[in-house]
N, C-alpha and C. Protein backbone atom coordinates (compact mmCIF):
# COMPACT_ATOMS: atom_id res chain seq x y z
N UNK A 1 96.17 140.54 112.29
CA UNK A 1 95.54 140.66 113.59
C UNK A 1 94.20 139.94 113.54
N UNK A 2 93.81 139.04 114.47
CA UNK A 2 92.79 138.47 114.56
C UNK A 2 92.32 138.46 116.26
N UNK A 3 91.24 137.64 116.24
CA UNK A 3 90.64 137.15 117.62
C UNK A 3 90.33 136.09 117.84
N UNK A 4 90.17 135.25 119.03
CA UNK A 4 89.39 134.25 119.18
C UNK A 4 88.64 134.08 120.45
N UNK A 5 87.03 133.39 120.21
CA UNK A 5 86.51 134.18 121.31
C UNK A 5 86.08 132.52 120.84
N UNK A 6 85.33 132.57 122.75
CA UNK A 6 84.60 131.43 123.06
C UNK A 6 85.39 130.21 124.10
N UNK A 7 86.59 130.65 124.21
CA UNK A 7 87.41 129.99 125.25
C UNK A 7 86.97 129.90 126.52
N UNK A 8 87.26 129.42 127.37
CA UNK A 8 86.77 128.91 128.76
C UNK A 8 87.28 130.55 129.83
N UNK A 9 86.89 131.13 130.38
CA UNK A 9 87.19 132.43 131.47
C UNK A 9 88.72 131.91 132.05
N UNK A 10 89.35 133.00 132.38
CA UNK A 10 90.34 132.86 133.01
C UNK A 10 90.20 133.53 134.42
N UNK A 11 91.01 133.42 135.03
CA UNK A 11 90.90 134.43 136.58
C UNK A 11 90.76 135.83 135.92
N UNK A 12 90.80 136.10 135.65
CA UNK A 12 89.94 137.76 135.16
C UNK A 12 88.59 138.05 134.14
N UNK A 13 88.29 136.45 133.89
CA UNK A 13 86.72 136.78 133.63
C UNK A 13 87.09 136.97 131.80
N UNK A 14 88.47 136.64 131.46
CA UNK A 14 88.67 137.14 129.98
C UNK A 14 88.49 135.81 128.82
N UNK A 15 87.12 135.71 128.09
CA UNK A 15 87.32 134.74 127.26
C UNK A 15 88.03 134.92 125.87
N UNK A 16 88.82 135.39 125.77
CA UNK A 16 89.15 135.77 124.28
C UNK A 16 90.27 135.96 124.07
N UNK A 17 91.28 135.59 123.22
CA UNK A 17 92.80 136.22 122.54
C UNK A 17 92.95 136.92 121.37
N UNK A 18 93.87 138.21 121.57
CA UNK A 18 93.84 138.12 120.52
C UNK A 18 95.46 138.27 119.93
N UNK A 19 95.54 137.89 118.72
CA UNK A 19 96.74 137.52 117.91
C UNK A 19 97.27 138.39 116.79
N UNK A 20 98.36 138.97 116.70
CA UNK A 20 99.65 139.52 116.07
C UNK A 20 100.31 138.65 115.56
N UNK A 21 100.25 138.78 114.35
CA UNK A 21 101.43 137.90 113.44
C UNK A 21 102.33 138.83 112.51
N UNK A 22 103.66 138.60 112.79
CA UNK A 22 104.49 139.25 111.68
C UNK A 22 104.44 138.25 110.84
N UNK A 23 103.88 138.78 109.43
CA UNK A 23 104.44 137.99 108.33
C UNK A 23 105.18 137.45 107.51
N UNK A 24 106.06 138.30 107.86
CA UNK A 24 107.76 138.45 107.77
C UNK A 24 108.78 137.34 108.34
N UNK A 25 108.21 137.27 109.35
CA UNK A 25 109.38 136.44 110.58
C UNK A 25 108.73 135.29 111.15
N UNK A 26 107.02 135.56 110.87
CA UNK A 26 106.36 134.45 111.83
C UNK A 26 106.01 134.44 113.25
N UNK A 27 106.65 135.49 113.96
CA UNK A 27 106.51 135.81 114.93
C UNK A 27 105.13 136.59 115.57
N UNK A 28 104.65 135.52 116.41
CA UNK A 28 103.08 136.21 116.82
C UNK A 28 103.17 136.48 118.72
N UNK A 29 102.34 137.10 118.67
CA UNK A 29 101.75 137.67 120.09
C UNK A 29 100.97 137.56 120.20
N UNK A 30 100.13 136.90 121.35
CA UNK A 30 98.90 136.59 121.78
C UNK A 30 98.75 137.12 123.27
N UNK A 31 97.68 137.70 123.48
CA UNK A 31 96.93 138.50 124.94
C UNK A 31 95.72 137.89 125.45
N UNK A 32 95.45 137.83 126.28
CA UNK A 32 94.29 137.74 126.83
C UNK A 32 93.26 139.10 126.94
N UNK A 33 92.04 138.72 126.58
CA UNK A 33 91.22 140.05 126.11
C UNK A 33 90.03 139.68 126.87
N UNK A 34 88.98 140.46 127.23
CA UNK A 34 87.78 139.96 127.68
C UNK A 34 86.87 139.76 126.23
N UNK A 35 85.38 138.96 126.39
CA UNK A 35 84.72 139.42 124.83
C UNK A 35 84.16 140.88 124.75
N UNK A 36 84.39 141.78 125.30
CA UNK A 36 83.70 143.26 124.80
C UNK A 36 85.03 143.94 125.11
N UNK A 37 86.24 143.50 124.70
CA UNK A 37 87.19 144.55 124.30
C UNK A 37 87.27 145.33 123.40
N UNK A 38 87.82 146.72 123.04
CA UNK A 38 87.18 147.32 122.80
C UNK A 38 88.47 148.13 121.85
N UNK A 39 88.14 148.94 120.66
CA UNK A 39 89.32 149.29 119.74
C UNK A 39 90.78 149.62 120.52
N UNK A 40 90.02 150.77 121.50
CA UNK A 40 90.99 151.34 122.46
C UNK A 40 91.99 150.63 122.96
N UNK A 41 91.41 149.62 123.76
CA UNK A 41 92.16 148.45 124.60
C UNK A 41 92.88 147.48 123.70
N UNK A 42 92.69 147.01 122.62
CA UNK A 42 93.34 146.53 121.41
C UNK A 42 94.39 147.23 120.93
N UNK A 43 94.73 148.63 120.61
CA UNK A 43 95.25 149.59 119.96
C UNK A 43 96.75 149.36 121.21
N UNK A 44 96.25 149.94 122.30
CA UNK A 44 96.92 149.81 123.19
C UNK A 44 97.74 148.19 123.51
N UNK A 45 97.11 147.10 122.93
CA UNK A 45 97.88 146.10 123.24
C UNK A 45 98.90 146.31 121.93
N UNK A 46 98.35 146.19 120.93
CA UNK A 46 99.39 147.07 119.65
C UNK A 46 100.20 147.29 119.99
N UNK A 47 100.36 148.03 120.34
CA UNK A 47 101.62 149.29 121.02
C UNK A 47 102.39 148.86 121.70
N UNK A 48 101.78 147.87 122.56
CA UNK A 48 102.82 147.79 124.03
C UNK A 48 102.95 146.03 123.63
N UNK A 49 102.56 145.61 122.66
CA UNK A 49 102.93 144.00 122.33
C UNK A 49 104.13 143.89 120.80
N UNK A 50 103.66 144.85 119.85
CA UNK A 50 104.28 144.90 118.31
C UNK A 50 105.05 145.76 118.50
N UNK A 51 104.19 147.00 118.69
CA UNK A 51 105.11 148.32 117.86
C UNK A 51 106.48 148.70 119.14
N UNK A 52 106.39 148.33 120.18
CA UNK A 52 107.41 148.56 121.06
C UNK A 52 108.63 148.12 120.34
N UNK A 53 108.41 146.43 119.97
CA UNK A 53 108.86 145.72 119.98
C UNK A 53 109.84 145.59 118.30
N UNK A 54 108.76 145.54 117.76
CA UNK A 54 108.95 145.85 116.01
C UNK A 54 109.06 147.04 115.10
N UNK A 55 108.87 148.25 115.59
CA UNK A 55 108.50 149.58 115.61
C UNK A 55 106.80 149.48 114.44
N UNK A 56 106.52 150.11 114.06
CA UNK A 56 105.07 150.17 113.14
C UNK A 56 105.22 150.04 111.68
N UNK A 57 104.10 148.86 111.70
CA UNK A 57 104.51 147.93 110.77
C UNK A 57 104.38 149.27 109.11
N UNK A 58 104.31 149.20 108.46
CA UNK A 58 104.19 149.46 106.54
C UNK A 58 102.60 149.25 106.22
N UNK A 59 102.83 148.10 106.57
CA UNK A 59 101.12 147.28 106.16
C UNK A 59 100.33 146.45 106.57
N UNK A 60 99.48 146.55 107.41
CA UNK A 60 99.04 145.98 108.09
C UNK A 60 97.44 144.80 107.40
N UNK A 61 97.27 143.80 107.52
CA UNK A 61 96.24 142.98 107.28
C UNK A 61 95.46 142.50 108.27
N UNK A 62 93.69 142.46 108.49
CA UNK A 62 93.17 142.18 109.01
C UNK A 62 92.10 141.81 108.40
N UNK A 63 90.89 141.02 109.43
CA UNK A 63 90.16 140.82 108.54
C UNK A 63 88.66 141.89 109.30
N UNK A 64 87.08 142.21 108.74
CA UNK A 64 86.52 142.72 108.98
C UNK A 64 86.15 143.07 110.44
N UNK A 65 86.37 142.68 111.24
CA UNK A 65 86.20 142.43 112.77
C UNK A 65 85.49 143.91 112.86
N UNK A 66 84.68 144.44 113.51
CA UNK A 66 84.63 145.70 113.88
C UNK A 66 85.33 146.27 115.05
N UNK A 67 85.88 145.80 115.64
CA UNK A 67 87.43 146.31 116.43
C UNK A 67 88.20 146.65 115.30
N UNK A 68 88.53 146.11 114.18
CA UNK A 68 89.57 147.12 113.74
C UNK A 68 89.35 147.72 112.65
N UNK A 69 87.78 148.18 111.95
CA UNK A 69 87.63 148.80 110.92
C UNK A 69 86.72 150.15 111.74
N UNK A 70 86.87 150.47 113.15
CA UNK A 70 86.22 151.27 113.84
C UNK A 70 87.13 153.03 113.39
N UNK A 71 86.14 153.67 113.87
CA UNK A 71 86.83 154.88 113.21
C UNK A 71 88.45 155.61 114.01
N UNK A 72 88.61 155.21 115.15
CA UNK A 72 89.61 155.32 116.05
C UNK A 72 91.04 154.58 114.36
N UNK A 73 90.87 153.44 114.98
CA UNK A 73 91.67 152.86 113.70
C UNK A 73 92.26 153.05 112.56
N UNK A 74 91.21 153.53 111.77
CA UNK A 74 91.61 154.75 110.49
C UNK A 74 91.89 156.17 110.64
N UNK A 75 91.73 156.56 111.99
CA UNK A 75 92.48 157.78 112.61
C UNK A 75 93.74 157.62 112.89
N UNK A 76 94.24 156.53 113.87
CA UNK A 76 95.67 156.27 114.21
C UNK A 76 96.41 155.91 112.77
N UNK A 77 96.13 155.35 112.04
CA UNK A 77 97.08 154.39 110.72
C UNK A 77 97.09 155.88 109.82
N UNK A 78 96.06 156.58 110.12
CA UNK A 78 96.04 158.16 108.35
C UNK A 78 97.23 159.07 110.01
N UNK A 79 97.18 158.93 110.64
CA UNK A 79 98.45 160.07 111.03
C UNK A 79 99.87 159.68 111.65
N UNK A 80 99.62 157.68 111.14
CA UNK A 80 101.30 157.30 111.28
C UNK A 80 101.58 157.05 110.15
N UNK A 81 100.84 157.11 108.98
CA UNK A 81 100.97 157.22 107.13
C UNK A 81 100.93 155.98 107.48
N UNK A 82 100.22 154.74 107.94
CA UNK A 82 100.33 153.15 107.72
C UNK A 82 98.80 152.82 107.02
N UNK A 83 99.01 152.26 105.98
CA UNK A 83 98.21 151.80 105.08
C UNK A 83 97.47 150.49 105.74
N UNK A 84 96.06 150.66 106.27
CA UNK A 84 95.41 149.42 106.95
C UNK A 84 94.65 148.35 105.51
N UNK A 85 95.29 147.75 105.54
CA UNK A 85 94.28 146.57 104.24
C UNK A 85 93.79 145.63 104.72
N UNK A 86 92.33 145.84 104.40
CA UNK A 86 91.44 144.71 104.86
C UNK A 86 90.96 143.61 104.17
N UNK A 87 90.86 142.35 104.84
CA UNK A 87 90.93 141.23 104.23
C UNK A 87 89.48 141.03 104.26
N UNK A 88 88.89 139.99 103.34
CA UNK A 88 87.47 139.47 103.54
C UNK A 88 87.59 138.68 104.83
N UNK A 89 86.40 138.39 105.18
CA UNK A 89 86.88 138.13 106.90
C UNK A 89 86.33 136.45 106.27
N UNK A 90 87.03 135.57 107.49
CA UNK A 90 87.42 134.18 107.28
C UNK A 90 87.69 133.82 106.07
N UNK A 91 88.55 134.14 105.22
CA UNK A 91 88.89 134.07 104.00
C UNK A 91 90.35 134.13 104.63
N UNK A 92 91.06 132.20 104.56
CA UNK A 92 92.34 132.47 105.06
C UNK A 92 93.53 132.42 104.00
N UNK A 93 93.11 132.75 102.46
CA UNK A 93 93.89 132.99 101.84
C UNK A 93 94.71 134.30 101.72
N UNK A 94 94.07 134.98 102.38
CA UNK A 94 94.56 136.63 102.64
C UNK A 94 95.58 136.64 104.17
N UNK A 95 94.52 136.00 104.68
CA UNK A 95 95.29 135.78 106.26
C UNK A 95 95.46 134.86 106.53
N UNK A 96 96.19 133.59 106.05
CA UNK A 96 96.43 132.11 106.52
C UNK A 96 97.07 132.52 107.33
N UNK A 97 98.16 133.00 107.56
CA UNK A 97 99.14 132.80 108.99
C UNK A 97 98.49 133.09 110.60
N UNK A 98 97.82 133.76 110.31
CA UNK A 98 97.00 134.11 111.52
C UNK A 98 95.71 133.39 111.95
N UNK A 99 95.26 132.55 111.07
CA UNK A 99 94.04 131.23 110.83
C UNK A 99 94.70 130.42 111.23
N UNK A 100 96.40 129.70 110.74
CA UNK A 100 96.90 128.80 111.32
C UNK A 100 97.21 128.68 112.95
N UNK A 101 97.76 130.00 113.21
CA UNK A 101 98.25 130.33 114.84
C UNK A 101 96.67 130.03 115.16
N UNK A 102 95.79 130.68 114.93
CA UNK A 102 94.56 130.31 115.60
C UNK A 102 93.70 129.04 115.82
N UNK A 103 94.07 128.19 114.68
CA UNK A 103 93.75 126.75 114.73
C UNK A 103 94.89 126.04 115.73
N UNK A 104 96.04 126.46 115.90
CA UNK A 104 97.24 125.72 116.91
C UNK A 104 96.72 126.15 117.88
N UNK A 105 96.64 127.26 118.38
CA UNK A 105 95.85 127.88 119.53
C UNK A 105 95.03 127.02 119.96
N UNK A 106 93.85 127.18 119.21
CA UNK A 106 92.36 126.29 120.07
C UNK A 106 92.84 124.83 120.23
N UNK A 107 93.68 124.16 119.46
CA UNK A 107 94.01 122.62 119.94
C UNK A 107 94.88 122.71 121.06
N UNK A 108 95.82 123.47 121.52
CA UNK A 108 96.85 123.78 122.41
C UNK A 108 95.96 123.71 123.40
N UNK A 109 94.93 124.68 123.35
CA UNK A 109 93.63 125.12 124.77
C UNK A 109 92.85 124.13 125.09
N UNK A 110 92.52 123.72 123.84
CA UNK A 110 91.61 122.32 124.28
C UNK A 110 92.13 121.15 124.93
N UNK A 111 93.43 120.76 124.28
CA UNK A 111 94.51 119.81 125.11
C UNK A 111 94.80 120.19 126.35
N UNK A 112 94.89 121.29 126.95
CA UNK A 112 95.42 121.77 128.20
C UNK A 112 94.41 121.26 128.61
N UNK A 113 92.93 122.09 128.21
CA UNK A 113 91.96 121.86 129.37
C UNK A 113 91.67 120.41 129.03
N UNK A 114 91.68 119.61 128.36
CA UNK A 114 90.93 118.49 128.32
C UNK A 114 92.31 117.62 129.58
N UNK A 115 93.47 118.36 130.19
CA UNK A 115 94.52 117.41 130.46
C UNK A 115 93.85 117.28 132.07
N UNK A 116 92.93 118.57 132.12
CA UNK A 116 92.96 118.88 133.98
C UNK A 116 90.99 118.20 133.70
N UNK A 117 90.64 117.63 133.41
CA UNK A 117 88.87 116.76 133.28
C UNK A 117 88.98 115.26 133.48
């Protein structure tokens, strides 16, 4: 799970994505987030983007973000028994797959917008 912030506003004022990667399959999910989203509103995209979908993962990797080392976080993962492991943050040897989606991302965004200038 990662973020990326600094993108151009969308019609809801949201600069930011953020990204789900199964490591397994490769398969990611990306949302539109505002920048002061917030554990809650994250948790909840969780849910209704992965775990619907994948049921809840074993083990989860992230990197320091304080969205997901907030105390909500280590409440939900200690009473679904899911082990949260945290990565050093921008250190994409822990989390390359989710550094890569995020580097395809910002060129994808930048190409779009650079198509409509």
């Amino acid at each position: 799970m990662d973020f990326v912030f600094g993108l151009p506003p969308d019609s809801k004022r949201r600069t930011g994505v953020v990204v789900f990667v199964d490591r397994f399959n490769k398969m990611h999910h990306l949302a539109a987030v505002p920048a002061e989203v917030t554990a809650v509103q994250t948790a909840r995209l969780f849910v209704d983007m992965v775990f619907k979908h994948h049921g809840m993962p074993l083990d989860i990797v992230s990197d320091r973000d304080p969205r997901f080392t907030a105390r909500f976080w280590q409440e939900v993962f200690t009473l679904l028994g899911t082990q949260l492991s945290m990565s050093t943050a921008d250190h994409p040897h822990t989390d390359g797959q989710t550094e890569r989606v995020n580097r395809v991302l910002g060129d994808l965004l930048k190409s779009y917008a650079h198509s409509f200038q």
